[in-house]
Protein backbone atom coordinates (compact mmCIF):
# COMPACT_ATOMS: atom_id res chain seq x y z
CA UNK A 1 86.01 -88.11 -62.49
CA UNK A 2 87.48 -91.41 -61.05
CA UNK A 3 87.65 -91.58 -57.11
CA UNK A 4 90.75 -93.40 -56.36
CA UNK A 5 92.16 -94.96 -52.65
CA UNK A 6 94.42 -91.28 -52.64
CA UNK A 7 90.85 -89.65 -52.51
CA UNK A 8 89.72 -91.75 -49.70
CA UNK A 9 92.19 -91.36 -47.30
CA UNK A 10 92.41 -87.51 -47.95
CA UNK A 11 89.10 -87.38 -46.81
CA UNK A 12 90.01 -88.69 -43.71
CA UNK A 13 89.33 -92.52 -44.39
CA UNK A 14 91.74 -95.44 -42.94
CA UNK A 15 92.90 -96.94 -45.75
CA UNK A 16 91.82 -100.97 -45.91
CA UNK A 17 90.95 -103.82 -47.89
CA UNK A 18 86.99 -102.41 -47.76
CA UNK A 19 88.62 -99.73 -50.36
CA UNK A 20 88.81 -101.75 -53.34
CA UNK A 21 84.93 -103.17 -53.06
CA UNK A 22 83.84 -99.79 -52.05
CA UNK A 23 85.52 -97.79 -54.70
CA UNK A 24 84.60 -99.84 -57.57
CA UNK A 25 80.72 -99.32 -56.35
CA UNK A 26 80.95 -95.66 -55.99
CA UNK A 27 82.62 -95.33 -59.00
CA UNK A 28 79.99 -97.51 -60.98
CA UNK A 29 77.24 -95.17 -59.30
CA UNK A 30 79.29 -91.84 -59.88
CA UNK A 31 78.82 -90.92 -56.87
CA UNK A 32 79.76 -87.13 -55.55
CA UNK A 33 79.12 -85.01 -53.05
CA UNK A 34 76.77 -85.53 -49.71
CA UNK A 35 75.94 -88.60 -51.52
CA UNK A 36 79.53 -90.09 -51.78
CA UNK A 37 80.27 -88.71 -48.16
CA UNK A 38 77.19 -91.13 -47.14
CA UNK A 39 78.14 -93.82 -48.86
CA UNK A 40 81.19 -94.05 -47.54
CA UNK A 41 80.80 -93.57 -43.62
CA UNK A 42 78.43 -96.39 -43.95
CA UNK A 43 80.62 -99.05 -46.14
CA UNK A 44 83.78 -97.79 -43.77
CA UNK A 45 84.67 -100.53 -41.01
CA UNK A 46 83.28 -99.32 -37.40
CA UNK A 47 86.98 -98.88 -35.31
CA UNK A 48 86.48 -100.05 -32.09
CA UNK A 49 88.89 -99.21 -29.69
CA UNK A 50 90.04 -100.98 -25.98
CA UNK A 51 88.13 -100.34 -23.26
CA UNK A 52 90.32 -96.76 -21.25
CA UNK A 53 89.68 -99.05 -18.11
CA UNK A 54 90.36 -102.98 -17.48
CA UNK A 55 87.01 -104.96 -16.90
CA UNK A 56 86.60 -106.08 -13.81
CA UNK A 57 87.04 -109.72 -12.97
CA UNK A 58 87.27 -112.39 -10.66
CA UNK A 59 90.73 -113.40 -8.65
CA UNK A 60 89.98 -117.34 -7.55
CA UNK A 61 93.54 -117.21 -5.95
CA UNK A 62 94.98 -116.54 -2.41
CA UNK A 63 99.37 -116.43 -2.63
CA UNK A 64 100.39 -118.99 0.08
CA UNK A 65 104.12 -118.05 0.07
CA UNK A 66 106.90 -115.44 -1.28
CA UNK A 67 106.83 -117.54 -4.38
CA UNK A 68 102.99 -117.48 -5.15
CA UNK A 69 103.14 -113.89 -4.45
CA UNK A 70 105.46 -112.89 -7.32
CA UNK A 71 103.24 -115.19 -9.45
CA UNK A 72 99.76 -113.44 -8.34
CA UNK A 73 101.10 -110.31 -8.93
CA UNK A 74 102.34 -111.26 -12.35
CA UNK A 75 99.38 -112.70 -13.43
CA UNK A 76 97.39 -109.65 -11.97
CA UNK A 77 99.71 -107.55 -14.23
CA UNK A 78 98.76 -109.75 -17.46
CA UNK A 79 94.88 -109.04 -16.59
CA UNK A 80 95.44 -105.39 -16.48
CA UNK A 81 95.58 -105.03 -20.42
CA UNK A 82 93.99 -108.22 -21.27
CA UNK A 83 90.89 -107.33 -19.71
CA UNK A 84 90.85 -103.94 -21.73
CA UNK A 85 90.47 -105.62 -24.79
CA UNK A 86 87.19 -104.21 -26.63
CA UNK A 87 85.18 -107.93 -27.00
CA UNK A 88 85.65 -108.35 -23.28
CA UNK A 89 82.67 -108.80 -20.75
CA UNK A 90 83.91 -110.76 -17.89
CA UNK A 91 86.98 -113.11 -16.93
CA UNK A 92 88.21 -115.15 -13.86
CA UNK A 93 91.11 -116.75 -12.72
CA UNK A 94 91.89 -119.55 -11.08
CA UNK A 95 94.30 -121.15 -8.70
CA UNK A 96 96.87 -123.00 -11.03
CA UNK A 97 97.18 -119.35 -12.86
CA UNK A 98 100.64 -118.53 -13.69
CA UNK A 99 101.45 -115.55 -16.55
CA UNK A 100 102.41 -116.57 -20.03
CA UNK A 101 103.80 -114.96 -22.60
CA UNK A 102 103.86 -110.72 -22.99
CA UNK A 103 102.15 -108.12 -21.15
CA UNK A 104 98.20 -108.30 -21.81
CA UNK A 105 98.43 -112.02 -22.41
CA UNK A 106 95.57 -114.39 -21.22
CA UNK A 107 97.64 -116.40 -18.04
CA UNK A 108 97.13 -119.93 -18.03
CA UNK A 109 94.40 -120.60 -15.36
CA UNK A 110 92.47 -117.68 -17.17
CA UNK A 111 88.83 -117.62 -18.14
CA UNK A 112 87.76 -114.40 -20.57
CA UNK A 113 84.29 -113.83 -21.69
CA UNK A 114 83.71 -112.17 -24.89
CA UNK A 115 80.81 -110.95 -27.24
CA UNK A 116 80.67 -111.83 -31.09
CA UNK A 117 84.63 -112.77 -31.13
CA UNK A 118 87.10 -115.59 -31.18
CA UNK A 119 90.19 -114.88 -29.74
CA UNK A 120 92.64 -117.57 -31.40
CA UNK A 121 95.66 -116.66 -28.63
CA UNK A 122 92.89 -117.18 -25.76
CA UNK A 123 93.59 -121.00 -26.90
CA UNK A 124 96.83 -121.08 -28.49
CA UNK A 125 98.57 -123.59 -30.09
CA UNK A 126 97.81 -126.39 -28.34
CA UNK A 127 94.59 -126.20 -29.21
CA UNK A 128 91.74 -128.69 -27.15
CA UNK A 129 94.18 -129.72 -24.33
CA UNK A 130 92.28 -132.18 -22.37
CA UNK A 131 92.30 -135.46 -20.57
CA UNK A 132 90.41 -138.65 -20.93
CA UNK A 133 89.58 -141.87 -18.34
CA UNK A 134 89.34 -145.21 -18.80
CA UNK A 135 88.52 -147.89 -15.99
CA UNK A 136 89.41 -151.49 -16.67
CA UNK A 137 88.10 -152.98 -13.31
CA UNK A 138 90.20 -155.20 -10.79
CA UNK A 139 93.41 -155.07 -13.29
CA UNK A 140 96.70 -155.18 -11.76
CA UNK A 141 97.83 -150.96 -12.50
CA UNK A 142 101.46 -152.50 -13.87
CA UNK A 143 99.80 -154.74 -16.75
CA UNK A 144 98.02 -151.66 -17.75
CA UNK A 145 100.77 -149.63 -17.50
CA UNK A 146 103.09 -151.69 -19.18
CA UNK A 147 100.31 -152.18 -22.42
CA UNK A 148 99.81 -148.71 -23.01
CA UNK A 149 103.55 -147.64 -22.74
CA UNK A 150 103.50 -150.00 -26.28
CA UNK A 151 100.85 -147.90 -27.75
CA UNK A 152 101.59 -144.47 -27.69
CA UNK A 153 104.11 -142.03 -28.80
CA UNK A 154 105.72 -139.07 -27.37
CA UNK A 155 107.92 -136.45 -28.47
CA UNK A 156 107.86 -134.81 -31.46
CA UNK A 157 106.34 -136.29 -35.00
CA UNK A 158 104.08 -138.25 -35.48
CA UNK A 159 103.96 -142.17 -35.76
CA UNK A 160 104.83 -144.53 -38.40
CA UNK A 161 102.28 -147.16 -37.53
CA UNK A 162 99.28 -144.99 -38.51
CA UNK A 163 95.90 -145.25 -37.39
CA UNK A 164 92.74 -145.84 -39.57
CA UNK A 165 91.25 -142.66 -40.15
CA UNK A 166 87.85 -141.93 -40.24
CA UNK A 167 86.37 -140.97 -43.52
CA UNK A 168 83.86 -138.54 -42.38
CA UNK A 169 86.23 -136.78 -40.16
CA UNK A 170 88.62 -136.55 -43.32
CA UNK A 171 85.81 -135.27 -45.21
CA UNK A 172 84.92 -132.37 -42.69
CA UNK A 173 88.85 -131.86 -42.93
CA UNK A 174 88.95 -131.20 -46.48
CA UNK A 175 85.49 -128.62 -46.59
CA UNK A 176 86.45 -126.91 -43.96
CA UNK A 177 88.43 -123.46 -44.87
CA UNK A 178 90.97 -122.85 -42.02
CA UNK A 179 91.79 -127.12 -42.16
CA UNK A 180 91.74 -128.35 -46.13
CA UNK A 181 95.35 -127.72 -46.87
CA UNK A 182 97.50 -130.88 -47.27
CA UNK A 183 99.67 -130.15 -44.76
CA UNK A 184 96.95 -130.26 -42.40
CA UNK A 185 95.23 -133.88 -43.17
CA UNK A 186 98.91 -135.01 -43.38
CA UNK A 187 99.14 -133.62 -39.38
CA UNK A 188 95.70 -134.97 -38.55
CA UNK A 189 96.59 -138.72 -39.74
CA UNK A 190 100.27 -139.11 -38.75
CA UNK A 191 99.61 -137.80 -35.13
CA UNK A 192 96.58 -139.98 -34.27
CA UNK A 193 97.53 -141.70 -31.39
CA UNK A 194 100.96 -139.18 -30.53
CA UNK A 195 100.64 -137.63 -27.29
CA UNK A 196 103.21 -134.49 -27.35
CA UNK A 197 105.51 -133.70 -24.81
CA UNK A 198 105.93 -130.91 -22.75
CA UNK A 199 103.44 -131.72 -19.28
CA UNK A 200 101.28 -134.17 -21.15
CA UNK A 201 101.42 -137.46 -19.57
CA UNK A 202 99.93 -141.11 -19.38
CA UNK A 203 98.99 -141.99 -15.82
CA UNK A 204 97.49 -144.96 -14.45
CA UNK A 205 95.67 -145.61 -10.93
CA UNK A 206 93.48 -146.66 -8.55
CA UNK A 207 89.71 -145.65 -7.66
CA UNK A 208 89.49 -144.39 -4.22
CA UNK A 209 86.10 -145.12 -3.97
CA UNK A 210 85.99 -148.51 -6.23
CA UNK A 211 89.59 -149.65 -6.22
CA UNK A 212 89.03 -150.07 -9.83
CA UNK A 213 92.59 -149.67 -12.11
CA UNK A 214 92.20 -146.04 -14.45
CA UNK A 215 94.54 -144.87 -16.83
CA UNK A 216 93.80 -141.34 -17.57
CA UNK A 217 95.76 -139.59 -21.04
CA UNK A 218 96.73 -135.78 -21.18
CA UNK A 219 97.55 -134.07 -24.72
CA UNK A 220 95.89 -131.52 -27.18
CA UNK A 221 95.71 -131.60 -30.67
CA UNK A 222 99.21 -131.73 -31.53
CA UNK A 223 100.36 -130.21 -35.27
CA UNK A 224 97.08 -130.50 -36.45
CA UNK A 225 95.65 -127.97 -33.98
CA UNK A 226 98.70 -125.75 -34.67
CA UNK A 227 98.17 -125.36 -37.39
CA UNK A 228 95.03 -124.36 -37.46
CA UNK A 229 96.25 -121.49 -34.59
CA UNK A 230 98.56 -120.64 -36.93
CA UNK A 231 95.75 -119.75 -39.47
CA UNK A 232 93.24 -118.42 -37.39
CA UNK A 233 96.13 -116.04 -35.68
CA UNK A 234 96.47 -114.95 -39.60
CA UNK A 235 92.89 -114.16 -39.79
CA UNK A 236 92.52 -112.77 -36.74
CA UNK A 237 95.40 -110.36 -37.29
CA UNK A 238 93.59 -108.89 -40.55
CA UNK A 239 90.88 -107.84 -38.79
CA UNK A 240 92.67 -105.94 -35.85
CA UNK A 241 94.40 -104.00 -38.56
CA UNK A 242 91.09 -103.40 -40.06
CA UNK A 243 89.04 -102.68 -37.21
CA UNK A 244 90.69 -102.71 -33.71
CA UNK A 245 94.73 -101.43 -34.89
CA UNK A 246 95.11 -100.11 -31.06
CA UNK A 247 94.41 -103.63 -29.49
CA UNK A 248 97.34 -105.53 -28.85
CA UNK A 249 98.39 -108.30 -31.72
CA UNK A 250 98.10 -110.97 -28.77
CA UNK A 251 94.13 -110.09 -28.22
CA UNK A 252 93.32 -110.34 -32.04
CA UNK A 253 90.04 -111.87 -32.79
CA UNK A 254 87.80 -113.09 -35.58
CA UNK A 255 84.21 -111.51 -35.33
CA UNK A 256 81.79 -114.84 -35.02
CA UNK A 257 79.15 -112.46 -37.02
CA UNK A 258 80.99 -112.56 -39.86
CA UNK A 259 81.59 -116.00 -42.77
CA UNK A 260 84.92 -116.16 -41.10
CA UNK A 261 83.98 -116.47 -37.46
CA UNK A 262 81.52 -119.29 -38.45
CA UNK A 263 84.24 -121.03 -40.48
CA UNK A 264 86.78 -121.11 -37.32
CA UNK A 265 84.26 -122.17 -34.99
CA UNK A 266 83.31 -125.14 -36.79
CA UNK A 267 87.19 -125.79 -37.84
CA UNK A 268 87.48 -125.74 -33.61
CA UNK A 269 85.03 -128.28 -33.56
CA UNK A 270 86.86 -130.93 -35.95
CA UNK A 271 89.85 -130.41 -34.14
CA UNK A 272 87.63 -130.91 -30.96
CA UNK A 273 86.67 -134.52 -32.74
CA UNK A 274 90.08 -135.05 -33.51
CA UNK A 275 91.10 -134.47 -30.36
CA UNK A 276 88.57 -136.67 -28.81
CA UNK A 277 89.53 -139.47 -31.41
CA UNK A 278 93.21 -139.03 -30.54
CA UNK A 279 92.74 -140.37 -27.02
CA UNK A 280 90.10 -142.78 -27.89
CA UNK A 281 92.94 -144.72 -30.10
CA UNK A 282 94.73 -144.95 -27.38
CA UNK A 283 92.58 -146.49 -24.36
CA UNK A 284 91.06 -148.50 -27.04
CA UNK A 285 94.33 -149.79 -28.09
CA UNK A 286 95.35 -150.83 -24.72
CA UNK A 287 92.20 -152.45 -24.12
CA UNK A 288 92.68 -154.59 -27.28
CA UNK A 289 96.02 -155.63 -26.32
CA UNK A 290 94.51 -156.61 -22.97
CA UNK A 291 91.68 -157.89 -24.10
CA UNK A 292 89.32 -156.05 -21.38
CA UNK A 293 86.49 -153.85 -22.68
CA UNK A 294 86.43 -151.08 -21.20
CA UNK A 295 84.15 -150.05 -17.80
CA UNK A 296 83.73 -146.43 -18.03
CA UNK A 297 84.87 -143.71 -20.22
CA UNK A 298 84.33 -140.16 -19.99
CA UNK A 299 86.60 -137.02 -21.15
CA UNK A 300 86.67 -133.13 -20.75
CA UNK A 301 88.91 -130.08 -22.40
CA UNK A 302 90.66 -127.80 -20.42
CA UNK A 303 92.26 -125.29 -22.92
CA UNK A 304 89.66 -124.35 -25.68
CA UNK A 305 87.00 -122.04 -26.56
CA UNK A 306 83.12 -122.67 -25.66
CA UNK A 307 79.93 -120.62 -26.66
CA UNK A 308 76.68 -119.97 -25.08
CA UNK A 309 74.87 -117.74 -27.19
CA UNK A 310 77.06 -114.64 -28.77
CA UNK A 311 79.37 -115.04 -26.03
CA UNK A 312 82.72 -117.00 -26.29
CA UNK A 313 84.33 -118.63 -22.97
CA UNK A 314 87.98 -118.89 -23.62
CA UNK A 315 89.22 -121.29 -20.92
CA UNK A 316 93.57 -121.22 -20.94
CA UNK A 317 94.22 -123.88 -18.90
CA UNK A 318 90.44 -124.19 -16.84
CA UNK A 319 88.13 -126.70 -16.64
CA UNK A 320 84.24 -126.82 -17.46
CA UNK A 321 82.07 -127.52 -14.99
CA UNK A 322 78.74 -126.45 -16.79
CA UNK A 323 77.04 -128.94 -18.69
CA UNK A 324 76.28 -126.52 -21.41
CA UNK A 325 79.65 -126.03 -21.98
CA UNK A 326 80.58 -130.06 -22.62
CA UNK A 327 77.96 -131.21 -24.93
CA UNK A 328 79.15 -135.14 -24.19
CA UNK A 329 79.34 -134.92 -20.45
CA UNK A 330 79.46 -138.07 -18.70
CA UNK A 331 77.19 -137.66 -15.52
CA UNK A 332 78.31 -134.24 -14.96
CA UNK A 333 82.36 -135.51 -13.95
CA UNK A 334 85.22 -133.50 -14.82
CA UNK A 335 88.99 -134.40 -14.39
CA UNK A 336 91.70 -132.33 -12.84
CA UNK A 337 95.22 -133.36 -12.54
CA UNK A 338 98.07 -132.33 -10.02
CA UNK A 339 100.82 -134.05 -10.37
CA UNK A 340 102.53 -137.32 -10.92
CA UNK A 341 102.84 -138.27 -7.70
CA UNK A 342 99.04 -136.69 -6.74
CA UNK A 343 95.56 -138.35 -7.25
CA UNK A 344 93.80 -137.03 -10.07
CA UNK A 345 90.72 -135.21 -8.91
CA UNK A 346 87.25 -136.56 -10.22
CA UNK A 347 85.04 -133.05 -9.54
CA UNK A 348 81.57 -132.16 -10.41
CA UNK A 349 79.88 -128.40 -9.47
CA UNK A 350 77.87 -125.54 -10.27
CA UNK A 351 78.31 -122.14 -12.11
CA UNK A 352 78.50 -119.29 -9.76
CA UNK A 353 79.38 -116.12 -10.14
CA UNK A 354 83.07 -115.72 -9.42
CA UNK A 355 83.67 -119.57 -10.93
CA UNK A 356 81.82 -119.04 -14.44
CA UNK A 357 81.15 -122.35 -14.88
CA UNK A 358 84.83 -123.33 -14.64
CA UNK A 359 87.29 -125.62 -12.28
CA UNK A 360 91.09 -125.19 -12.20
CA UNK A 361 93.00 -127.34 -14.45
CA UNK A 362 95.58 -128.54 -12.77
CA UNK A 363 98.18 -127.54 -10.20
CA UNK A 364 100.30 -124.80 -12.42
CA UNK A 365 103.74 -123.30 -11.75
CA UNK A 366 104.88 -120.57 -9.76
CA UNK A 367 108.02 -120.72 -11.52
CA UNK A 368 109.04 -120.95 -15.33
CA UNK A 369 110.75 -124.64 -16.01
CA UNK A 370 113.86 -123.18 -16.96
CA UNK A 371 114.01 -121.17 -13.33
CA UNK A 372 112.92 -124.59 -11.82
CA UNK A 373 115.79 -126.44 -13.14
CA UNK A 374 118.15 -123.31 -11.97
CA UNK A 375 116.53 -124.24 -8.78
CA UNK A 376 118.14 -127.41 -8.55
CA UNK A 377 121.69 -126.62 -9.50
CA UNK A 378 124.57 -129.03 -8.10
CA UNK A 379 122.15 -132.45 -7.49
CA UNK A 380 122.32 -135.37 -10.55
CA UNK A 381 119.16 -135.69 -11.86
CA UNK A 382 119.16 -139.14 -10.71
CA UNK A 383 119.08 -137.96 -7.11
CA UNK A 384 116.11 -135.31 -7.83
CA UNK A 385 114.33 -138.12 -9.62
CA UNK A 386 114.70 -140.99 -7.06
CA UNK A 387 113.61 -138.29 -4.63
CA UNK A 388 110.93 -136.88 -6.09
CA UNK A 389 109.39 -140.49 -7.50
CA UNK A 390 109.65 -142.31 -4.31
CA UNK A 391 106.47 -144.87 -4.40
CA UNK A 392 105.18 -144.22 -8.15
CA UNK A 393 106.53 -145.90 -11.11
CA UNK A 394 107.33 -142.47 -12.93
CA UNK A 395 109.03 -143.00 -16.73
CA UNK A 396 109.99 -141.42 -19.53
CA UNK A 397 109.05 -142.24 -22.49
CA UNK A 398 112.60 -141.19 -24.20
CA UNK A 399 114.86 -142.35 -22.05
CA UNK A 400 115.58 -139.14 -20.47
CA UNK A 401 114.34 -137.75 -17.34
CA UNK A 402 113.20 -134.48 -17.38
CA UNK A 403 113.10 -132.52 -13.43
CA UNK A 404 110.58 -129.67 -15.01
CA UNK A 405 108.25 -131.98 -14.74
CA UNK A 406 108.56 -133.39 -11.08
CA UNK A 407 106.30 -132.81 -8.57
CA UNK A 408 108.29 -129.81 -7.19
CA UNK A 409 108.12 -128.03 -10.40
CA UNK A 410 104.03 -127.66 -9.96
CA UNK A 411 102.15 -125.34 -7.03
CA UNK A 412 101.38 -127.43 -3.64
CA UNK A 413 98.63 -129.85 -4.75
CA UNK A 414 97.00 -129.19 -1.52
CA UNK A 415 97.11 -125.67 -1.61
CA UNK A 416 95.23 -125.77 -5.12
CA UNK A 417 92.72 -127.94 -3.47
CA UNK A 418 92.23 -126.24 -0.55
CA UNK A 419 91.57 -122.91 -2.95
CA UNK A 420 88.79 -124.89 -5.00
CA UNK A 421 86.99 -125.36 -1.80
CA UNK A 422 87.49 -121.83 -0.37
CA UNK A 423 85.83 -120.88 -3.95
CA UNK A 424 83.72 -122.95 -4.73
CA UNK A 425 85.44 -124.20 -7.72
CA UNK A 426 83.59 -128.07 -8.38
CA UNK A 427 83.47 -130.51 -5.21
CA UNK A 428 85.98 -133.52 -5.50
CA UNK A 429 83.65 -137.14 -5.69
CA UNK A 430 86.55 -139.24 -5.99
CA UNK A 431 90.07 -139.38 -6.41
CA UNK A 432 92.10 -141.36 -8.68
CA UNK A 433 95.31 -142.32 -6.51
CA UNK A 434 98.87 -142.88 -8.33
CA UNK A 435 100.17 -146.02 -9.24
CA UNK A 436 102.52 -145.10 -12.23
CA UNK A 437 102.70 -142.41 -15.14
CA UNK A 438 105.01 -141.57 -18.42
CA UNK A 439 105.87 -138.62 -19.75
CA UNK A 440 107.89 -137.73 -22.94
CA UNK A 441 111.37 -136.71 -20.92
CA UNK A 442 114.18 -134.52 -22.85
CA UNK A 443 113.44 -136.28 -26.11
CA UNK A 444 114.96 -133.46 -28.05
CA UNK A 445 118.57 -135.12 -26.52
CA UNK A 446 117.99 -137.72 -28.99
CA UNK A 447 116.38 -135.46 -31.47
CA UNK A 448 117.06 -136.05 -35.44
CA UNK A 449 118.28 -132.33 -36.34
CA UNK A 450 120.66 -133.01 -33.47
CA UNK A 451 121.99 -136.37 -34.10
CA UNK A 452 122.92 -135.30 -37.73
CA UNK A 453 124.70 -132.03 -36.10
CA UNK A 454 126.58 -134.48 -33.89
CA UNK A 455 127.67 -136.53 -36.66
């Protein structure tokens, strides 16, 4: 007699796609009985349910007003079910955390430690977020500025005047499973050299220590790393329903044990290259058109997912300290960002136990941009702007100022700095002091699906 998937799940079995491999074996070995009963508890997938109690973890962050305090306690909220998801082991937080997203959610400024899995939402969409430096010696800050504002691209899209791509990069594109889909080689080339929107920036300064002229880029890996979220969230989801259906859908992971796993972590890797590639274009762009080679380079993610051993880091919004964890570090230096009108640190440190290995990333929000911009109800943007820009040369690279992105829409730079010291969260060997930065500003004012609404 012919066992069918009706047999399976009245016998008590969760119905899944391990039914159709399994039932065409135990038919082909007519299996009955004791036998069949074996056979099946060990080809069933093991369900592994969330932890009854949160894992404990550790709170890198002190609330300095009314404002921070509604934000701590928020964030503490998201931690509660995030840290009961069944992969976890450890997690931190640091003090540029602010809550994203639902309940359970990973906060930006978070750091969560698991075993054997790859959490795609730990990273999100914008997948490799990071930061790169260039110093171009005793340069007058304005020329540089001014060169690299005709290089690269913000707001949405991508570019027109493309890039040369590398072959071997296109090559690991096109094996890889997660990445080989036209649609994603067609986001890789045509966003080379596109820096986003949102807070990712192009600042240039000045060396505290050498008095050298920096410019320092801020972006992920734009539609190309999307979409490969977008795929891995798909993959991930398959396997909560098959093996973890009580953990939320935002903590959905990919077992690294399985062909799967392996396959996303190297497809995080490209998009780690192309990352890396997409701010070299730049800074070596605007050292062409200057004609100055370049005196120092070095780079460093802060939103992305790094392995030591079976265990996954997944860093929203934190930055690396360890060595281990940056396989290209440059003397050990690490980048954080404040604000535009802030230095940008240049840290170094140590793991410890409460830090992980990690640094805050920036200076984070207490408030959401759209409460921010409530906030400021009944002054021209003009007036927050010439305000809030007073000494920088702040611009936007569409013509539009956008206040969510001022200085007051980020935490007290000091306050964040003050914290990393307090926790030992990487000790600040120089500062790169403001001279000017862009940003993308409101570009979706001038956006094409709303110029062709207006006319």
């Amino acid at each position: 007699m012919k066992i069918t998937g009706k047999d399976l799940i009245a016998m008590g079995y969760r119905q899944g796609k391990w039914f159709k491999e399994t039932l065409i074996k135990a038919n082909a070995q007519r299996l009955t009985g004791d036998e069949l009963k074996a056979f099946l508890d060990e080809a069933a997938p093991t369900i592994i349910d969330p932890h009854d109690e949160s894992v404990s973890y550790h709170l890198n962050i002190r609330a300095e007003n009314e404002e921070e305090e509604a934000n701590v306690a928020a964030v503490k909220n998201n931690m509660i079910g995030l840290m009961k998801t069944p992969t976890v082991i450890n997690g931190a937080v640091m003090p540029d955390a602010c809550p994203t997203g639902s309940n359970g959610q990973i906060p930006v400024g978070g750091i969560v430690v698991t075993k054997d899995a790859i959490h795609p939402s730990m990273h999100s969409a914008d997948v490799c977020c990071s930061v790169m430096m260039t110093s171009f010696g005793m340069v007058d800050p304005k020329k540089v500025l001014d060169c690299a504002q005709g290089v690269t691209h913000f707001g949405g899209g991508g570019r027109e005047d493309l890039f040369d791509f590398p072959t071997e990069l296109e090559d690991k594109i096109k094996s890889n499973y997660y990445l080989k889909s036209k649609r994603s080689l067609n986001l890789a080339k045509t966003h080379l050299g596109t820096q986003g929107d949102g807070n990712h920036f192009l600042y240039v300064g000045q060396s505290e220590e050498t008095g050298e002229t920096i410019m320092v880029t801020h972006h992920g890996s734009r539609g190309f790393g999307a979409n490969l979220y977008k795929n891995g969230m798909k993959t991930a989801e398959n396997f909560r329903k098959e093996i973890s259906p009580k953990t939320l859908k935002n903590n959905a992971w990919i077992p690294y044990s399985h062909r799967q796993g392996k396959e996303y972590w190297e497809a995080l890797q490209i998009v780690r290259a192309w990352t890396k590639l997409n701010h070299e274009v730049i800074h070596q762009a605007t050292c062409e058109k200057l004609h100055i080679d370049p005196h120092d380079r070095f780079w460093n993610e802060h939103n992305f997912v790094f392995k030591d051993g079976d265990e996954f880091y997944h860093a929203k919004g934190a930055t690396p300290l360890d060595d281990k964890f940056v396989p290209d570090s440059k003397d050990g230096l690490r980048l954080v960002p404040l604000n535009m009108s802030e230095p940008i640190l240049v840290v170094k440190g140590e793991t410890t136990e409460n830090n992980l290995g990690f640094a805050p990333h920036g200076a984070g929000r207490d408030i959401s941009r759209s409460a921010h911009i409530r906030k400021n109800v009944g002054r021209t943007i003009t007036e927050i702007f010439m305000e809030e820009t007073q000494g920088i040369d702040a611009r936007f690279y569409s013509g539009h100022i956008d206040i969510s992105e001022l200085p007051s829409a980020y935490k007290n730079a000091q306050n964040v700095q003050d914290q990393m010291k307090e926790f030992g969260l990487g000790e600040v060997v120089d500062k790169i002091l403001p001279y000017g930065c862009i940003m993308a500003g409101d570009w979706q004012i001038d956006a094409p699906w709303r110029n062709r609404r207006k006319r």
